[in-house]
N, C-alpha and C. Protein backbone atom coordinates (compact mmCIF):
# COMPACT_ATOMS: atom_id res chain seq x y z
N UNK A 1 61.10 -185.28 -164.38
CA UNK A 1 60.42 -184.01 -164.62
C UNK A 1 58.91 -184.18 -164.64
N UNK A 2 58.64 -185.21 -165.38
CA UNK A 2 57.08 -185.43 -165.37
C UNK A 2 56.36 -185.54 -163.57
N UNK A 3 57.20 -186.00 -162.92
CA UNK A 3 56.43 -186.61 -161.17
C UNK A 3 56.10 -185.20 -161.22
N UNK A 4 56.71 -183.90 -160.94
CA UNK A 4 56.41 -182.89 -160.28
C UNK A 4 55.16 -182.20 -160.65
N UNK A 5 54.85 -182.59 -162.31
CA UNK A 5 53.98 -182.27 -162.71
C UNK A 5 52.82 -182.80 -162.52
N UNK A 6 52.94 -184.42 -162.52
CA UNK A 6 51.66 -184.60 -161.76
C UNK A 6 51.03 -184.47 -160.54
N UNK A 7 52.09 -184.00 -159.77
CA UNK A 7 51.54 -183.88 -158.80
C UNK A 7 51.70 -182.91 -158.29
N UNK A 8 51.66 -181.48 -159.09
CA UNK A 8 51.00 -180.65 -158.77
C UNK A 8 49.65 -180.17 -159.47
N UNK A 9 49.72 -181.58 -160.85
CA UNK A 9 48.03 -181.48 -161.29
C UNK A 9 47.17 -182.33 -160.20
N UNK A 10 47.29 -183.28 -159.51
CA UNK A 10 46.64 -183.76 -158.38
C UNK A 10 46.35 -182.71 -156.94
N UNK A 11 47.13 -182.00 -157.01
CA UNK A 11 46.98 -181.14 -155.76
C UNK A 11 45.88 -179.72 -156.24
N UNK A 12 45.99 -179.52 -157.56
CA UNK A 12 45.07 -178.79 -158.18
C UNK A 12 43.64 -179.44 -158.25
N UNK A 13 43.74 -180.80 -159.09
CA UNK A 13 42.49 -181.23 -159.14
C UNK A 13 41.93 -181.19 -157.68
N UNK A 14 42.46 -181.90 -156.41
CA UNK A 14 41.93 -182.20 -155.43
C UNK A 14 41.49 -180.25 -155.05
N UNK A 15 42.20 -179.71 -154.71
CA UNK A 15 41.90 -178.10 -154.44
C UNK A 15 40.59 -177.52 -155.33
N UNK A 16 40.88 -178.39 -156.62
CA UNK A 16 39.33 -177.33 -157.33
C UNK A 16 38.17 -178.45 -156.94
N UNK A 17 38.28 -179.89 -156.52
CA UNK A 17 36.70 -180.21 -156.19
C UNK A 17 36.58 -179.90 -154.70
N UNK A 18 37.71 -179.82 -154.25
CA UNK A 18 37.18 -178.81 -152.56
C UNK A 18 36.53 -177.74 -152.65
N UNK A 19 36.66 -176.52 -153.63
CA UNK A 19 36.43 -175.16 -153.72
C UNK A 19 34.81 -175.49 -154.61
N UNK A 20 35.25 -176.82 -155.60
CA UNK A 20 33.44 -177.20 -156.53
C UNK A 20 32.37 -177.09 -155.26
N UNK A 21 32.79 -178.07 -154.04
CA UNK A 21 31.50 -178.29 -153.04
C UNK A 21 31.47 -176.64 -152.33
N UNK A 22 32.46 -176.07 -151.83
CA UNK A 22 32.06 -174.89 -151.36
C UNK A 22 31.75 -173.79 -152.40
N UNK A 23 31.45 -173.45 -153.23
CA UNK A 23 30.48 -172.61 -154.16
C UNK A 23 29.47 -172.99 -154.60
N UNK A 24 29.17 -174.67 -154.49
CA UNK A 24 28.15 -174.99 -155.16
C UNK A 24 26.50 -174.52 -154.09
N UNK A 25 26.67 -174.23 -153.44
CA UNK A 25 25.30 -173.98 -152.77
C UNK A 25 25.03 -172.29 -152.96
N UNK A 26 26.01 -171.47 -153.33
CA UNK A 26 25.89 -170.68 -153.14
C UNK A 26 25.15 -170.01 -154.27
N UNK A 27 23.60 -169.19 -154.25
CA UNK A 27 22.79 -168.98 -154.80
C UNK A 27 21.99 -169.84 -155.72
N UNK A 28 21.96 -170.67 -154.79
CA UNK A 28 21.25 -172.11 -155.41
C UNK A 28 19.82 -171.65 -155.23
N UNK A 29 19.14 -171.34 -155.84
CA UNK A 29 16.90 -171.21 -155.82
C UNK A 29 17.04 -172.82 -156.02
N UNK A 30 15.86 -173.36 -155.25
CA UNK A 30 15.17 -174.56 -155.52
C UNK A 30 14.00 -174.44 -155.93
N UNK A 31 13.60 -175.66 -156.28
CA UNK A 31 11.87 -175.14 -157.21
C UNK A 31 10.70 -175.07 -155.30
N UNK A 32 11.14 -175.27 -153.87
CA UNK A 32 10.68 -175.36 -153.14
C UNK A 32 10.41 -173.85 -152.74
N UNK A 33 11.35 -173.22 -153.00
CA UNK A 33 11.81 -172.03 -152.60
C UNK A 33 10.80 -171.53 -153.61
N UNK A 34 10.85 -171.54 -154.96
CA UNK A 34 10.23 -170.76 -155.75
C UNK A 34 8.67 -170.80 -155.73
N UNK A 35 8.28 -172.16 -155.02
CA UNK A 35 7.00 -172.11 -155.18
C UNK A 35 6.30 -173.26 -156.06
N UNK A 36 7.12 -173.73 -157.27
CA UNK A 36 7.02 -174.36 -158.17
C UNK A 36 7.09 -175.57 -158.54
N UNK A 37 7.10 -176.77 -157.41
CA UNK A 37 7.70 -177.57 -157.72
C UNK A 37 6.99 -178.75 -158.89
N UNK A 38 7.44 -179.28 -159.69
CA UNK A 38 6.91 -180.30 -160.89
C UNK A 38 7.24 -181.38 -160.48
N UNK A 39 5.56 -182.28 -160.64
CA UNK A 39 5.35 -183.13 -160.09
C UNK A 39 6.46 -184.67 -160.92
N UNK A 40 6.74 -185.07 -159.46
CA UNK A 40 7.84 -186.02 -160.09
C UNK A 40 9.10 -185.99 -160.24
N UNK A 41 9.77 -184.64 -159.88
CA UNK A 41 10.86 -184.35 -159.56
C UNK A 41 11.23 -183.70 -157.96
N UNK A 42 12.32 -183.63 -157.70
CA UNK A 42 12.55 -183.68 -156.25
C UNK A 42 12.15 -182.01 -155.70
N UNK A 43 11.60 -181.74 -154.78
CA UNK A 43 11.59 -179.98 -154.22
C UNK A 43 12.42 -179.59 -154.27
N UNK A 44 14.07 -180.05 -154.08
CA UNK A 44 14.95 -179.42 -153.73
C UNK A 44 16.07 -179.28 -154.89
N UNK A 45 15.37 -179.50 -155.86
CA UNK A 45 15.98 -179.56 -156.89
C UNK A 45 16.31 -178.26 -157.77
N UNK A 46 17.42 -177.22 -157.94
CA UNK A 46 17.56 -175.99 -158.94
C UNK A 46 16.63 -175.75 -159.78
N UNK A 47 15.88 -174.37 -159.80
CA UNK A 47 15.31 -174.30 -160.94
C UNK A 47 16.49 -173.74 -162.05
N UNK A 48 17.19 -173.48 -161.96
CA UNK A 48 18.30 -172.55 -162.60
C UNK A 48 19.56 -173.68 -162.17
N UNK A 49 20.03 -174.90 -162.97
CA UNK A 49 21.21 -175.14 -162.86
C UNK A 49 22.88 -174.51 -162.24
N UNK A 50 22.91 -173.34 -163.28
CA UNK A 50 24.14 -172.98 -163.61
C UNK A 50 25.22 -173.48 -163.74
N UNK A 51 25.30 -174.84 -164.28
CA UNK A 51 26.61 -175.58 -164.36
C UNK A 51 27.79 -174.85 -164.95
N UNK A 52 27.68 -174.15 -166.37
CA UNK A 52 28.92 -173.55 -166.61
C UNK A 52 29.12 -172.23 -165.79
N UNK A 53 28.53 -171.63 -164.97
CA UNK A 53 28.79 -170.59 -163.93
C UNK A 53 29.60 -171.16 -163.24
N UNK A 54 28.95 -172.36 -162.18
CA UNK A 54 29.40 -172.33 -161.22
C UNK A 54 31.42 -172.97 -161.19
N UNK A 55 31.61 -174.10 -162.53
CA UNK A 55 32.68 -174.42 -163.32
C UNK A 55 33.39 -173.42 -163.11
N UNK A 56 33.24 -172.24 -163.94
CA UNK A 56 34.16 -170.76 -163.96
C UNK A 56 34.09 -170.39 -162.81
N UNK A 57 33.39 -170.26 -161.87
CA UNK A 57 33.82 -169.37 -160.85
C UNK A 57 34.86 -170.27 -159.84
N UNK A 58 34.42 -172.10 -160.07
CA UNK A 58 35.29 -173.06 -159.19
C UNK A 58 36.35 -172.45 -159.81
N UNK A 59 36.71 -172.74 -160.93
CA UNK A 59 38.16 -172.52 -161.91
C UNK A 59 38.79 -171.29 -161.28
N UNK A 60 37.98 -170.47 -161.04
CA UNK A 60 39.00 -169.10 -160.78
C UNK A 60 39.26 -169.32 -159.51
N UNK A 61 38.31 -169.77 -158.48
CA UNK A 61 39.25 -169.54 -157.14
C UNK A 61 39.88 -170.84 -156.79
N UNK A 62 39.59 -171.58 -157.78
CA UNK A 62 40.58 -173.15 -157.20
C UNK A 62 42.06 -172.54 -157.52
N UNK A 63 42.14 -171.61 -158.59
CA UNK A 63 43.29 -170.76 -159.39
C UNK A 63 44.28 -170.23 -158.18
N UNK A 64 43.39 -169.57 -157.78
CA UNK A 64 43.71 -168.08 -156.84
C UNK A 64 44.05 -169.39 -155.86
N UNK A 65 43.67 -170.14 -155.22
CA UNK A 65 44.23 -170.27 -153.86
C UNK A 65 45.34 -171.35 -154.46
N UNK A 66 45.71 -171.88 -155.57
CA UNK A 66 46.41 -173.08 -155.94
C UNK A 66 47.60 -172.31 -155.93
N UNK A 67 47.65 -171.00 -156.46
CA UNK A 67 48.79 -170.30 -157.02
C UNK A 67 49.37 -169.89 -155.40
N UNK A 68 48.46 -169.59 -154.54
CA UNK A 68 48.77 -169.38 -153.21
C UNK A 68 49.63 -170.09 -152.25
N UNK A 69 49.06 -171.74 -152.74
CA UNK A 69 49.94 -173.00 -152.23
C UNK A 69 51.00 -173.32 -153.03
N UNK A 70 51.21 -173.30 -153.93
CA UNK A 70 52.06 -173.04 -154.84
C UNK A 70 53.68 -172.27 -154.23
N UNK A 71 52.88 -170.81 -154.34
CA UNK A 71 53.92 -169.79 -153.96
C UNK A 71 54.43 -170.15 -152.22
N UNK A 72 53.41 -170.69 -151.43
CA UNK A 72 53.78 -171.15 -150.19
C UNK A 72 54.61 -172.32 -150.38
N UNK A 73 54.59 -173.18 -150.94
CA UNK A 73 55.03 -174.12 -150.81
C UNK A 73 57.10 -174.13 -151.87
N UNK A 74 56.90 -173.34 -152.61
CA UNK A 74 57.93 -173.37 -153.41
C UNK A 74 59.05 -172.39 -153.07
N UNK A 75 58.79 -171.14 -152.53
CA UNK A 75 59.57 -170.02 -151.93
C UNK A 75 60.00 -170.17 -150.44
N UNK A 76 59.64 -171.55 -149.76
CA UNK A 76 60.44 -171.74 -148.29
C UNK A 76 59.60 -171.29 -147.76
N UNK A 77 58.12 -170.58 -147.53
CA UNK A 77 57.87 -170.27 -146.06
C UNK A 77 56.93 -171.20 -145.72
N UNK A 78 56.86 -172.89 -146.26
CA UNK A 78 55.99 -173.31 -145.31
C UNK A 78 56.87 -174.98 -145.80
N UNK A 79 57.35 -175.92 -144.84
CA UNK A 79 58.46 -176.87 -145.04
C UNK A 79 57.69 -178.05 -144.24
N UNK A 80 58.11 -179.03 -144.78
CA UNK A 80 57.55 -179.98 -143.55
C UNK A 80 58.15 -179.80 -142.62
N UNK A 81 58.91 -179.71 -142.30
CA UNK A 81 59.61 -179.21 -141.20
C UNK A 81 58.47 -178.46 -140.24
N UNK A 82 57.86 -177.89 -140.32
CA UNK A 82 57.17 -176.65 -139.76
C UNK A 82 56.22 -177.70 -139.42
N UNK A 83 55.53 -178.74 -139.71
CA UNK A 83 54.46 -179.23 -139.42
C UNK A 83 54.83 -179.60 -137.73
N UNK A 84 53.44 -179.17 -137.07
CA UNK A 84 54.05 -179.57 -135.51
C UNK A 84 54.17 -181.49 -134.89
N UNK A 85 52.96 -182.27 -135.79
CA UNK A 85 53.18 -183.27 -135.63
C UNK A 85 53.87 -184.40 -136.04
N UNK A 86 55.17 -184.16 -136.78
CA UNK A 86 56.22 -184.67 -137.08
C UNK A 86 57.00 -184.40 -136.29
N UNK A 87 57.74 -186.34 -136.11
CA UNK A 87 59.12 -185.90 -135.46
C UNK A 87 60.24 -185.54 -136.00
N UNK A 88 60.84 -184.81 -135.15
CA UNK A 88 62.21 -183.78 -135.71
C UNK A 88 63.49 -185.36 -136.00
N UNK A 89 63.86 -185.92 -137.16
CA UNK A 89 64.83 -186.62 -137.72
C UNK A 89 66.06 -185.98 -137.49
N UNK A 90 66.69 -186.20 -136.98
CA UNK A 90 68.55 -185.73 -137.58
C UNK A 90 68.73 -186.62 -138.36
N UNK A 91 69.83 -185.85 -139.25
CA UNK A 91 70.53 -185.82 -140.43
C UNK A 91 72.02 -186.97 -139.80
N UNK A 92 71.92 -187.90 -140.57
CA UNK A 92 73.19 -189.24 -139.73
C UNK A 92 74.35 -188.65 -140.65
């Protein structure tokens, strides 16, 4: 009972740091952008972090699409079977 569980917490974790890199740029200001940059730190660096934003918003859609693979994967409409680059085994 425990395998299934981990590994559908591995398929989650891996799904929410896929979804971490694709939100993380999104409305990112840099201090280059702003005009501002302080000497000794990088231009391209956030003036505005948002670490616990951007966390919650990963969390919700790592959610939304996990529950998606989830429901695909558990209700039959997507099998290995279906994958095109596997070969087709018979059953001996």
């Amino acid at each position: 009972m425990i395998f299934p569980l981990v590994s559908w917490a591995a398929i989650y974790f891996v799904i929410w740091w896929i979804t971490l890199f694709a939100i993380l740029p999104f409305g990112m200001r840099t201090q280059l952008d702003a005009g501002e940059v302080i000497p000794g730190t990088e231009p391209s660096a956030p003036i505005r972090p948002r670490g616990w934003r951007i966390i919650g918003l990963t969390t919700l859609a790592a959610t939304g699409v996990f529950l998606f693979v989830f429901w695909l994967l558990t209700q039959n409409h997507f099998t290995l079977d279906d994958v095109p680059f596997f070969p087709k085994f018979e059953q001996v």
